[in-house]
PDB file of N, CA and C in Angstrom:
ATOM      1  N   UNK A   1      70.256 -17.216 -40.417  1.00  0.00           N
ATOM      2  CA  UNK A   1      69.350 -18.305 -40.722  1.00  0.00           C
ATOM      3  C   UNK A   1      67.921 -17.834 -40.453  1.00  0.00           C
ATOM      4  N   UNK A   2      67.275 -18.406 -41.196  1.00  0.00           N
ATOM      5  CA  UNK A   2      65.422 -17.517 -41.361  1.00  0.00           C
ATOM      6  C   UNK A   2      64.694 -18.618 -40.159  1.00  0.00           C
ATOM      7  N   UNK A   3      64.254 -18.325 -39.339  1.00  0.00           N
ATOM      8  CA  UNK A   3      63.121 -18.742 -38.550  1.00  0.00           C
ATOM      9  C   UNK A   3      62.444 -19.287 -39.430  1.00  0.00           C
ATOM     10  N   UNK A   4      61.232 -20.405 -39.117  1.00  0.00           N
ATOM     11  CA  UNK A   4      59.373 -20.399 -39.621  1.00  0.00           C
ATOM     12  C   UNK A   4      59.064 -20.899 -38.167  1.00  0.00           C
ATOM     13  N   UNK A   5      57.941 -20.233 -37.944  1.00  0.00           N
ATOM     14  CA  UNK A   5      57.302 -20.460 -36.711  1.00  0.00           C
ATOM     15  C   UNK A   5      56.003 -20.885 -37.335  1.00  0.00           C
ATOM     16  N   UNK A   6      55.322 -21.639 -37.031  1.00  0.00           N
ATOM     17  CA  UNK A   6      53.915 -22.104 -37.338  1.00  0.00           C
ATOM     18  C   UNK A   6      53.103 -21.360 -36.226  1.00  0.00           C
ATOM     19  N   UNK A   7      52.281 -21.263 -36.490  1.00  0.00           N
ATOM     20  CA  UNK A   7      50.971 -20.401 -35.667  1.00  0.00           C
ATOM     21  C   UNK A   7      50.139 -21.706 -35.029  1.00  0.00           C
ATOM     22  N   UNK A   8      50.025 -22.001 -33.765  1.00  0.00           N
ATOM     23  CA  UNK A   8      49.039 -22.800 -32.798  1.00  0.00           C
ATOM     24  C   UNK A   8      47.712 -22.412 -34.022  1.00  0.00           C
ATOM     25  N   UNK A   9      47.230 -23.765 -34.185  1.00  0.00           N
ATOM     26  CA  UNK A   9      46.195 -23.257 -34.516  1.00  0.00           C
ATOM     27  C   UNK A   9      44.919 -22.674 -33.426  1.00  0.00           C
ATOM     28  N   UNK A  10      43.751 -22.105 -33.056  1.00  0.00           N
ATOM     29  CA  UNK A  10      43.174 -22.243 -32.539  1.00  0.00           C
ATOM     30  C   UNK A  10      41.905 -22.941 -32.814  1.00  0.00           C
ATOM     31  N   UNK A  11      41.619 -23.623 -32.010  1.00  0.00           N
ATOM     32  CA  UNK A  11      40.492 -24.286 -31.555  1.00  0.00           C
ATOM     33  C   UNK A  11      39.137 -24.073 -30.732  1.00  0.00           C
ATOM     34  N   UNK A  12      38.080 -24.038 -31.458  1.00  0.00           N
ATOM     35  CA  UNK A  12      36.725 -24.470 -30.081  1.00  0.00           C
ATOM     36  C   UNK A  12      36.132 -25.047 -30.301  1.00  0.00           C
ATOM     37  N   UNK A  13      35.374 -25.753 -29.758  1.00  0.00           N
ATOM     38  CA  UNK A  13      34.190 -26.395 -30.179  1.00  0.00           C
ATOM     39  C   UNK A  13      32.757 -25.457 -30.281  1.00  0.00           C
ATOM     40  N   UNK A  14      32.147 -25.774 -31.211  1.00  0.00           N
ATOM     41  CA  UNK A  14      30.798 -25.152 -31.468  1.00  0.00           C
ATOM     42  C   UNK A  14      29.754 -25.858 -31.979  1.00  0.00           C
ATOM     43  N   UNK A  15      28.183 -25.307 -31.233  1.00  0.00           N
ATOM     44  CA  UNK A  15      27.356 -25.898 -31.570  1.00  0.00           C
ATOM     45  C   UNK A  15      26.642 -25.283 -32.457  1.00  0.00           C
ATOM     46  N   UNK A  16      26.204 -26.375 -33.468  1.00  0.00           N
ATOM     47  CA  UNK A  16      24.951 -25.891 -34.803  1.00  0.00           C
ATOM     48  C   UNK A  16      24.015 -26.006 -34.056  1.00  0.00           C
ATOM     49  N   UNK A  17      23.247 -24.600 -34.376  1.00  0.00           N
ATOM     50  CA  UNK A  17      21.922 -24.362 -33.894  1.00  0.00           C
ATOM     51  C   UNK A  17      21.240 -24.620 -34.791  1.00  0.00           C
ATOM     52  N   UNK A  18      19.644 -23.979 -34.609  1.00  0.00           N
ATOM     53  CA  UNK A  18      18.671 -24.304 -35.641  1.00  0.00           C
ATOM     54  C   UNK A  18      19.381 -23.638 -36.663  1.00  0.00           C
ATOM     55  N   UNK A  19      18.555 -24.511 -37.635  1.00  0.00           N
ATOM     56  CA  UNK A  19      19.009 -23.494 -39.648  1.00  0.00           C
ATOM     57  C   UNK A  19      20.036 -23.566 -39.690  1.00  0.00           C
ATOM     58  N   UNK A  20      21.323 -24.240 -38.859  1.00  0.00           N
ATOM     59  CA  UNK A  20      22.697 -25.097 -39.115  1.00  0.00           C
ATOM     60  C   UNK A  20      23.337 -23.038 -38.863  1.00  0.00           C
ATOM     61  N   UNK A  21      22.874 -22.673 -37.962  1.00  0.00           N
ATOM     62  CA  UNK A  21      23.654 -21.838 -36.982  1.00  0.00           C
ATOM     63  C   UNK A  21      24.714 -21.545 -36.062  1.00  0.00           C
ATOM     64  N   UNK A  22      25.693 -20.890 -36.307  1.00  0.00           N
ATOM     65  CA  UNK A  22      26.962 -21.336 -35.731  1.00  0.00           C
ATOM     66  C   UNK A  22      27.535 -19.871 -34.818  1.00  0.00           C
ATOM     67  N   UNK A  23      27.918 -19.929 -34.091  1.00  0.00           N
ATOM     68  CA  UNK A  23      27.932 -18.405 -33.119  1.00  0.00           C
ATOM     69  C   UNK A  23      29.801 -18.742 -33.302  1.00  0.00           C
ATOM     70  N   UNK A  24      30.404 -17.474 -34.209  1.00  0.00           N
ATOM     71  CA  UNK A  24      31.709 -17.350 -34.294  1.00  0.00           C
ATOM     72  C   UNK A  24      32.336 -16.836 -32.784  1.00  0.00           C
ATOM     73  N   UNK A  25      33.530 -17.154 -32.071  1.00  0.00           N
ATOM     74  CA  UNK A  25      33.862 -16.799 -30.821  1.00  0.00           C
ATOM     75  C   UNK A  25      33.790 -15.044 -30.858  1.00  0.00           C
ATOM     76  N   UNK A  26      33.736 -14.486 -30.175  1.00  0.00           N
ATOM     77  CA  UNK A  26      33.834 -13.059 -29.631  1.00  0.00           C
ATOM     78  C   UNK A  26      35.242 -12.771 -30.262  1.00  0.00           C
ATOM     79  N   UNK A  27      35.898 -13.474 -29.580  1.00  0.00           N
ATOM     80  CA  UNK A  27      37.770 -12.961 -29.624  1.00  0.00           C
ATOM     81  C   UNK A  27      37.742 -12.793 -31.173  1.00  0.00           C
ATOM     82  N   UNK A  28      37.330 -14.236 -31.395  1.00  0.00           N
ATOM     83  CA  UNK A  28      37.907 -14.296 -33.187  1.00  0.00           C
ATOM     84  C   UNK A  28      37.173 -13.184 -33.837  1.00  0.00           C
ATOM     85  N   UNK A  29      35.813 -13.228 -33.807  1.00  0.00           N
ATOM     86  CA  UNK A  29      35.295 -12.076 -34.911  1.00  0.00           C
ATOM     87  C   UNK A  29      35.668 -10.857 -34.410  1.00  0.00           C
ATOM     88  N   UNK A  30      35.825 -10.144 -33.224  1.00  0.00           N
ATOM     89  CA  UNK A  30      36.836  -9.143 -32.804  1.00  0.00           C
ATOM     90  C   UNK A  30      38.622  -8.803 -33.736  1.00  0.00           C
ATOM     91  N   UNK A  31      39.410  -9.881 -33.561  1.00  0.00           N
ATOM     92  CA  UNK A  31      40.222 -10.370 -33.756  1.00  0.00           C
ATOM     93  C   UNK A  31      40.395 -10.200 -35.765  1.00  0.00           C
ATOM     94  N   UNK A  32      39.690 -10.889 -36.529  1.00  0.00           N
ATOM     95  CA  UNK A  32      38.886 -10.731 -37.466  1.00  0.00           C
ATOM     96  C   UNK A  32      38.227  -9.738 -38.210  1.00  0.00           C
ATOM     97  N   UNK A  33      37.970  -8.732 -37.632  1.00  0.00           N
ATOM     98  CA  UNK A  33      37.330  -7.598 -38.138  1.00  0.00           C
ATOM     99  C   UNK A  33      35.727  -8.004 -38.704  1.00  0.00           C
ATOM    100  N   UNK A  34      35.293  -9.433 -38.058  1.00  0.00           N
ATOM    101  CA  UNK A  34      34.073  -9.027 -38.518  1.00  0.00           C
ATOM    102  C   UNK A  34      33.079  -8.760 -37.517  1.00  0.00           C
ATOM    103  N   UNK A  35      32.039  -7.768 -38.388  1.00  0.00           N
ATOM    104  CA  UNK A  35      31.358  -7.264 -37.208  1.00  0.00           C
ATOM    105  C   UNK A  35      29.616  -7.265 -37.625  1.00  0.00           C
ATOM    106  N   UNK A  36      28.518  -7.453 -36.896  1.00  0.00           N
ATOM    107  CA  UNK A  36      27.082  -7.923 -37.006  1.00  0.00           C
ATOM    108  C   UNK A  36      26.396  -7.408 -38.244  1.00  0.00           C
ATOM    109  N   UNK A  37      26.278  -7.762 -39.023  1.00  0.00           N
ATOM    110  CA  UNK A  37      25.722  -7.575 -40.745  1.00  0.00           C
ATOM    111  C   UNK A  37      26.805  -7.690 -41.656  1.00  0.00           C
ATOM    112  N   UNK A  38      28.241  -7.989 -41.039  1.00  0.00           N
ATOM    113  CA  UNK A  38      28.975  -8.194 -42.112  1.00  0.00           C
ATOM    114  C   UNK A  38      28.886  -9.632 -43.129  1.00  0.00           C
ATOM    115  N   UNK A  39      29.639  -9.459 -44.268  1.00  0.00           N
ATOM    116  CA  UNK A  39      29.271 -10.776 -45.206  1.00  0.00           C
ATOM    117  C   UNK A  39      31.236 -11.483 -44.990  1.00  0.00           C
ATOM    118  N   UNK A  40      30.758 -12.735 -44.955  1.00  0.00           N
ATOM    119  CA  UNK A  40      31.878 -13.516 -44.686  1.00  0.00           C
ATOM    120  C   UNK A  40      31.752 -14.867 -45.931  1.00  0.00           C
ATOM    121  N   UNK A  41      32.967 -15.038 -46.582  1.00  0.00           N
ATOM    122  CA  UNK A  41      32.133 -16.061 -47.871  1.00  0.00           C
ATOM    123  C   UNK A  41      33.083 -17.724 -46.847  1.00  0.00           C
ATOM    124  N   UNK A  42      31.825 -18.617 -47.073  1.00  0.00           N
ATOM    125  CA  UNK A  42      31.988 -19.819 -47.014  1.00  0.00           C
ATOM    126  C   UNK A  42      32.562 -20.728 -48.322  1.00  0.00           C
ATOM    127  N   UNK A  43      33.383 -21.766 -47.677  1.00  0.00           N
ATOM    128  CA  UNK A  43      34.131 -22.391 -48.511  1.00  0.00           C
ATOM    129  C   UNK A  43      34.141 -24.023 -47.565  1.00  0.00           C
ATOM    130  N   UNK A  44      33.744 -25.129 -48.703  1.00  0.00           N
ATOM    131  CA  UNK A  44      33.654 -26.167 -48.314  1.00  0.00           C
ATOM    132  C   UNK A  44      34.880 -26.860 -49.314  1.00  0.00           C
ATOM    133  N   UNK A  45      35.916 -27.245 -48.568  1.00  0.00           N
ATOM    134  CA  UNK A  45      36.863 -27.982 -48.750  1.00  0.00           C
ATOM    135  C   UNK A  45      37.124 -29.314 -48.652  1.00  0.00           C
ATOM    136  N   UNK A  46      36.781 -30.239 -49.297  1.00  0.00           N
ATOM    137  CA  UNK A  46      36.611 -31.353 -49.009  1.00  0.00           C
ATOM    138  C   UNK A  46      35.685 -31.730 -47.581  1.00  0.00           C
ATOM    139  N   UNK A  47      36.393 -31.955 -46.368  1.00  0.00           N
ATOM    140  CA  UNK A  47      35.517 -32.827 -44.972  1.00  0.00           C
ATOM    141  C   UNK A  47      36.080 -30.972 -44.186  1.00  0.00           C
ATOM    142  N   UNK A  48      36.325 -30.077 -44.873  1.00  0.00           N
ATOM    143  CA  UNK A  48      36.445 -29.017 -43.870  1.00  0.00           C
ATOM    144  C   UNK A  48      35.644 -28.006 -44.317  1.00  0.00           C
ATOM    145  N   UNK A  49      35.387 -26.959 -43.364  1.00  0.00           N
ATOM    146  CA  UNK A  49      34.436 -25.564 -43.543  1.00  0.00           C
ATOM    147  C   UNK A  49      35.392 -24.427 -43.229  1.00  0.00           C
ATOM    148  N   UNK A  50      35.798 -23.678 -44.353  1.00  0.00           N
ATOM    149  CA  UNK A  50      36.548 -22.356 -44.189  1.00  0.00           C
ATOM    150  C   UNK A  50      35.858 -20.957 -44.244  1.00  0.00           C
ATOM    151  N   UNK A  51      35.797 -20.406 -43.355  1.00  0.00           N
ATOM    152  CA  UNK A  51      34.877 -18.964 -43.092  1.00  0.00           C
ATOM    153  C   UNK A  51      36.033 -18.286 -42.940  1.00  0.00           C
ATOM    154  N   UNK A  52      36.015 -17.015 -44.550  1.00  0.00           N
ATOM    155  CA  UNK A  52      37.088 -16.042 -44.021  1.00  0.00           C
ATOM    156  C   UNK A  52      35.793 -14.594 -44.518  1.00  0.00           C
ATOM    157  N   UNK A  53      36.382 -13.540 -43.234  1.00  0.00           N
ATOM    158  CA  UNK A  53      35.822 -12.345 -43.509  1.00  0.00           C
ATOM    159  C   UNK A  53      35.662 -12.098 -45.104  1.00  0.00           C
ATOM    160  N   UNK A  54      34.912 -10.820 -45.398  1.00  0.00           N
ATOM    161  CA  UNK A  54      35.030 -10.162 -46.729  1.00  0.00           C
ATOM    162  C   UNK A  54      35.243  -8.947 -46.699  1.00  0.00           C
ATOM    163  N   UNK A  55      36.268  -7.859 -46.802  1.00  0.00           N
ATOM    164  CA  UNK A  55      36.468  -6.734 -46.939  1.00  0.00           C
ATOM    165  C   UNK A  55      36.058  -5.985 -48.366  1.00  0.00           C
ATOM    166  N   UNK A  56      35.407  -4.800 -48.123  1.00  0.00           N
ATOM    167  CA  UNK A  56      34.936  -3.910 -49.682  1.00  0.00           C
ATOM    168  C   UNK A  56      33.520  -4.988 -50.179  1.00  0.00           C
ATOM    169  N   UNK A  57      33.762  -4.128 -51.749  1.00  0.00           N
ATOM    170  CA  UNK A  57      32.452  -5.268 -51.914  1.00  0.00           C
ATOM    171  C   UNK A  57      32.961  -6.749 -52.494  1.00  0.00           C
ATOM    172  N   UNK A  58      31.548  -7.446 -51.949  1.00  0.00           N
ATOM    173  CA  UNK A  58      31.371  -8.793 -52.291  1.00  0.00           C
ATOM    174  C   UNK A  58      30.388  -9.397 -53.774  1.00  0.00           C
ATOM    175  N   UNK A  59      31.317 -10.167 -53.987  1.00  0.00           N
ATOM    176  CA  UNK A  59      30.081 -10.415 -55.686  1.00  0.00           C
ATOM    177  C   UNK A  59      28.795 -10.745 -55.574  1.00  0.00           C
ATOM    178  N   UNK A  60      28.118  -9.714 -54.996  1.00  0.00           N
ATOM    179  CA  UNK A  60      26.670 -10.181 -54.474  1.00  0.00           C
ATOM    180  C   UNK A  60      26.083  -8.813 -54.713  1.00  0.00           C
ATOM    181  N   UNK A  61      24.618  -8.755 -55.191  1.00  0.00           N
ATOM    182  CA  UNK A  61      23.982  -7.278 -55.247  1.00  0.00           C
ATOM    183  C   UNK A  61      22.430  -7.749 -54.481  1.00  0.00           C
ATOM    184  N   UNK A  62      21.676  -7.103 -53.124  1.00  0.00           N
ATOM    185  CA  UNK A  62      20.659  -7.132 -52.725  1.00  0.00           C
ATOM    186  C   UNK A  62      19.291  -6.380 -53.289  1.00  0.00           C
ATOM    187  N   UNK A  63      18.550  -6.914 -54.477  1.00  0.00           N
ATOM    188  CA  UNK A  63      17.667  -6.449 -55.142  1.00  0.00           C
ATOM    189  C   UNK A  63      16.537  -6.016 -54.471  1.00  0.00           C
ATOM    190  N   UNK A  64      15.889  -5.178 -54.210  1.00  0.00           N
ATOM    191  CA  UNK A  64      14.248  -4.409 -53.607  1.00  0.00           C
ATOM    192  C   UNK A  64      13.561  -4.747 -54.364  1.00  0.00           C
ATOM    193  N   UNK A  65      11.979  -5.074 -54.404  1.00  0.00           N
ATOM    194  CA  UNK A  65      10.894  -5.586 -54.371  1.00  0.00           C
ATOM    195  C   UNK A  65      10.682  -5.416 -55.035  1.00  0.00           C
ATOM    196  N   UNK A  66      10.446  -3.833 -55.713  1.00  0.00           N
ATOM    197  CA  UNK A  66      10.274  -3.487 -56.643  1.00  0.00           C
ATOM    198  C   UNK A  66      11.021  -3.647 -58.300  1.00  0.00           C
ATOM    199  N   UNK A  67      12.079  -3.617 -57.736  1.00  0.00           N
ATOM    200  CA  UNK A  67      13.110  -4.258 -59.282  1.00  0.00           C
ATOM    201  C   UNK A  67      12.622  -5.841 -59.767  1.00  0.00           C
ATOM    202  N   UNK A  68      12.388  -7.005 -58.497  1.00  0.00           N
ATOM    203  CA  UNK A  68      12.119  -7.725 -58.865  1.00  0.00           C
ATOM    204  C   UNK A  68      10.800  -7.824 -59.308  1.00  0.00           C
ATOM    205  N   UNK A  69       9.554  -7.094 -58.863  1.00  0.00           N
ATOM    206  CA  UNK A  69       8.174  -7.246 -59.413  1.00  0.00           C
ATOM    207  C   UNK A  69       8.285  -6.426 -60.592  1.00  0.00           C
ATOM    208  N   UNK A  70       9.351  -5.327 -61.430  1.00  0.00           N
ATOM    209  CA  UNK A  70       9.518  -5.119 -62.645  1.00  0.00           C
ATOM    210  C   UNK A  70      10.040  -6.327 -63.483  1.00  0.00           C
ATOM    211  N   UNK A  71      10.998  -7.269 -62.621  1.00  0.00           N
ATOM    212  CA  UNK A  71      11.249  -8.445 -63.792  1.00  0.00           C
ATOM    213  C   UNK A  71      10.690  -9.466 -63.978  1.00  0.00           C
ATOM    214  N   UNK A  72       9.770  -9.361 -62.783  1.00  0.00           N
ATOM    215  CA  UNK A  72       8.157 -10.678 -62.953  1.00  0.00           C
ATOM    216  C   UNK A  72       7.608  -9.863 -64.134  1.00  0.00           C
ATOM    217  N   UNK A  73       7.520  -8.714 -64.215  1.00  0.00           N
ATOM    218  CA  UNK A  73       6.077  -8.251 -65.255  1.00  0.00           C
ATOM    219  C   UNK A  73       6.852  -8.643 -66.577  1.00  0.00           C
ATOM    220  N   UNK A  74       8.443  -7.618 -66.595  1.00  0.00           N
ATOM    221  CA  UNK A  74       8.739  -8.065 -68.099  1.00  0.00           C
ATOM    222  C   UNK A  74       8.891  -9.205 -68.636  1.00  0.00           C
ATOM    223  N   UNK A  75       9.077 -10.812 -67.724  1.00  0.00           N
ATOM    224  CA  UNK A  75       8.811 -11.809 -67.683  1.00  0.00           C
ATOM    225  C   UNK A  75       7.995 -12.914 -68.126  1.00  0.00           C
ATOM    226  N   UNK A  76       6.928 -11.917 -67.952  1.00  0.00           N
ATOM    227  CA  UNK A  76       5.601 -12.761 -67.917  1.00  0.00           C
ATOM    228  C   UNK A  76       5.244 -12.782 -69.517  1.00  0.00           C
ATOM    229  N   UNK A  77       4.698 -14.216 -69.828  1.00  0.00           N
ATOM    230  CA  UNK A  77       4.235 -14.534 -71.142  1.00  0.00           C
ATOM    231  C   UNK A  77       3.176 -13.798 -71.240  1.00  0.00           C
ATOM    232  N   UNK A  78       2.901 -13.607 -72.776  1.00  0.00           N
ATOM    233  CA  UNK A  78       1.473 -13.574 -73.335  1.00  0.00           C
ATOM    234  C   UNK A  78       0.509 -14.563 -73.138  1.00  0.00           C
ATOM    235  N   UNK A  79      -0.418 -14.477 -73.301  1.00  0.00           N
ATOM    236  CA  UNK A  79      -1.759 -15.149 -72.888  1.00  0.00           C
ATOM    237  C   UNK A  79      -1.945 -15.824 -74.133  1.00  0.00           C
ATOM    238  N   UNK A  80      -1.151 -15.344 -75.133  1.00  0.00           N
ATOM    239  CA  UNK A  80      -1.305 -16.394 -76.546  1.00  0.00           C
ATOM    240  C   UNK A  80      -0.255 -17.090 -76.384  1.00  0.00           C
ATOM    241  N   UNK A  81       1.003 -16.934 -75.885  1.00  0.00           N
ATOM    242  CA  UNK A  81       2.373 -17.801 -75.723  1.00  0.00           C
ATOM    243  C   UNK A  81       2.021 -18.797 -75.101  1.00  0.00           C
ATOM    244  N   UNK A  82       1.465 -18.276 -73.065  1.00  0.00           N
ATOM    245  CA  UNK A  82       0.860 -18.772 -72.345  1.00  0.00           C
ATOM    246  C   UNK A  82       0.377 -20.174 -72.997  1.00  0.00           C
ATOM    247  N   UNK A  83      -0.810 -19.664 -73.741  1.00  0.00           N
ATOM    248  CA  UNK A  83      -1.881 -21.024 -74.448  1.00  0.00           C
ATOM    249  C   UNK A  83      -0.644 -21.904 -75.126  1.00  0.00           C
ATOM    250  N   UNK A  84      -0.233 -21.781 -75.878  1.00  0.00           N
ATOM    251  CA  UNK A  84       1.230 -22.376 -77.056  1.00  0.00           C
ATOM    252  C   UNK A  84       1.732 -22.900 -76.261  1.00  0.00           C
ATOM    253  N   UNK A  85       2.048 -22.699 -74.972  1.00  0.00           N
ATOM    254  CA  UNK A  85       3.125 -23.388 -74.020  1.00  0.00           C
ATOM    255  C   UNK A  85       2.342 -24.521 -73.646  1.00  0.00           C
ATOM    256  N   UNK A  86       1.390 -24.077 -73.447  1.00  0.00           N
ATOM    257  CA  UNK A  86       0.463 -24.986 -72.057  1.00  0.00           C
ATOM    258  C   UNK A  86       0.180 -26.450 -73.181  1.00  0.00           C
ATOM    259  N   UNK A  87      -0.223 -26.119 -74.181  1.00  0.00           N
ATOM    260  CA  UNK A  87      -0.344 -26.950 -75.202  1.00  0.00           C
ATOM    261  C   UNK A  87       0.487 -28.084 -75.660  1.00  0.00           C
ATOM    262  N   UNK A  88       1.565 -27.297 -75.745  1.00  0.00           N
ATOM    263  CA  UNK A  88       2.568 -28.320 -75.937  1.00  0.00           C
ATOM    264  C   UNK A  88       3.460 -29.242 -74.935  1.00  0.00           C
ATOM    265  N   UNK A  89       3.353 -28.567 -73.663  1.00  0.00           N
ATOM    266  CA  UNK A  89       3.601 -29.255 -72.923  1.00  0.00           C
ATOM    267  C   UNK A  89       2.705 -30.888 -72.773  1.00  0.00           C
ATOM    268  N   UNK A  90       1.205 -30.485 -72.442  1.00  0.00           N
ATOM    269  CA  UNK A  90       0.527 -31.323 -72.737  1.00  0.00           C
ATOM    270  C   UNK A  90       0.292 -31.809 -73.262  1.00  0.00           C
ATOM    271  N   UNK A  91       0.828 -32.024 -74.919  1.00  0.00           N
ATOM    272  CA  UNK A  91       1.177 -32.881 -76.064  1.00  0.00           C
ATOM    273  C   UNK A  91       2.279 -33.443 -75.838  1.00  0.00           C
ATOM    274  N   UNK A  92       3.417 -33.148 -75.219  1.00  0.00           N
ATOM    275  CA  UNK A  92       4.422 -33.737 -74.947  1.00  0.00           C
ATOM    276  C   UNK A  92       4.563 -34.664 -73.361  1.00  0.00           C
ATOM    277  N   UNK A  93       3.840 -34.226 -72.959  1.00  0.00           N
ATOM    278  CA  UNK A  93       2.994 -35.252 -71.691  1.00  0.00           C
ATOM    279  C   UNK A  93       2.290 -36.444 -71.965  1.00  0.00           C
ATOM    280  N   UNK A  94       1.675 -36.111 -73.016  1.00  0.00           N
ATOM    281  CA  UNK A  94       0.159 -37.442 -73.914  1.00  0.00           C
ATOM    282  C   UNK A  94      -0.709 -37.080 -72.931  1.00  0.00           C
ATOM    283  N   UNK A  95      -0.836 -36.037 -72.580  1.00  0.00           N
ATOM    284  CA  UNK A  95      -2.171 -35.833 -72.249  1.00  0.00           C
ATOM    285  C   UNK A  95      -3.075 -35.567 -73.302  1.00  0.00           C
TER     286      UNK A  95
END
């Protein structure tokens, strides 16, 4: 005959700090494998909050300054578009 044992869940209480800051227990993120700069994805489940580690990569890429001030420039309107925009907005305002 097959056993099922349920696992105690564990429990603590924790306080939100500023910026809704939450200090994971020692044991658990030990326990867990996560460790200080790691990425952990949040999940809001109805009235609950599920934080599970992320192993390998995560669907996330951290862009440098520079990539993004290349996609402000290629971005940026013409100064004749610019005018065309501004225009019509303000026709469509009644200004």
């Amino acid at each position: 005959m097959k056993q099922i044992f349920t696992a105690k869940p564990q429990e603590e209480y924790l306080k939100i700090l500023g910026k809704g800051m939450v200090t994971i227990p020692k044991a658990w993120r030990d326990e867990l494998g996560i460790e200080e700069g790691a990425v952990v994805k949040a999940q809001k489940l109805g009235n609950r909050l599920v934080i599970e580690p992320q192993a390998g990569n995560v669907p996330y890429r951290v862009f440098s300054g520079q990539q993004i001030e290349e996609w402000l420039k290629e971005d940026k309107l013409s100064k004749n578009l610019a005018g065309k925009v501004n225009r019509k907005l303000k026709f469509l305002k009644g200004d």
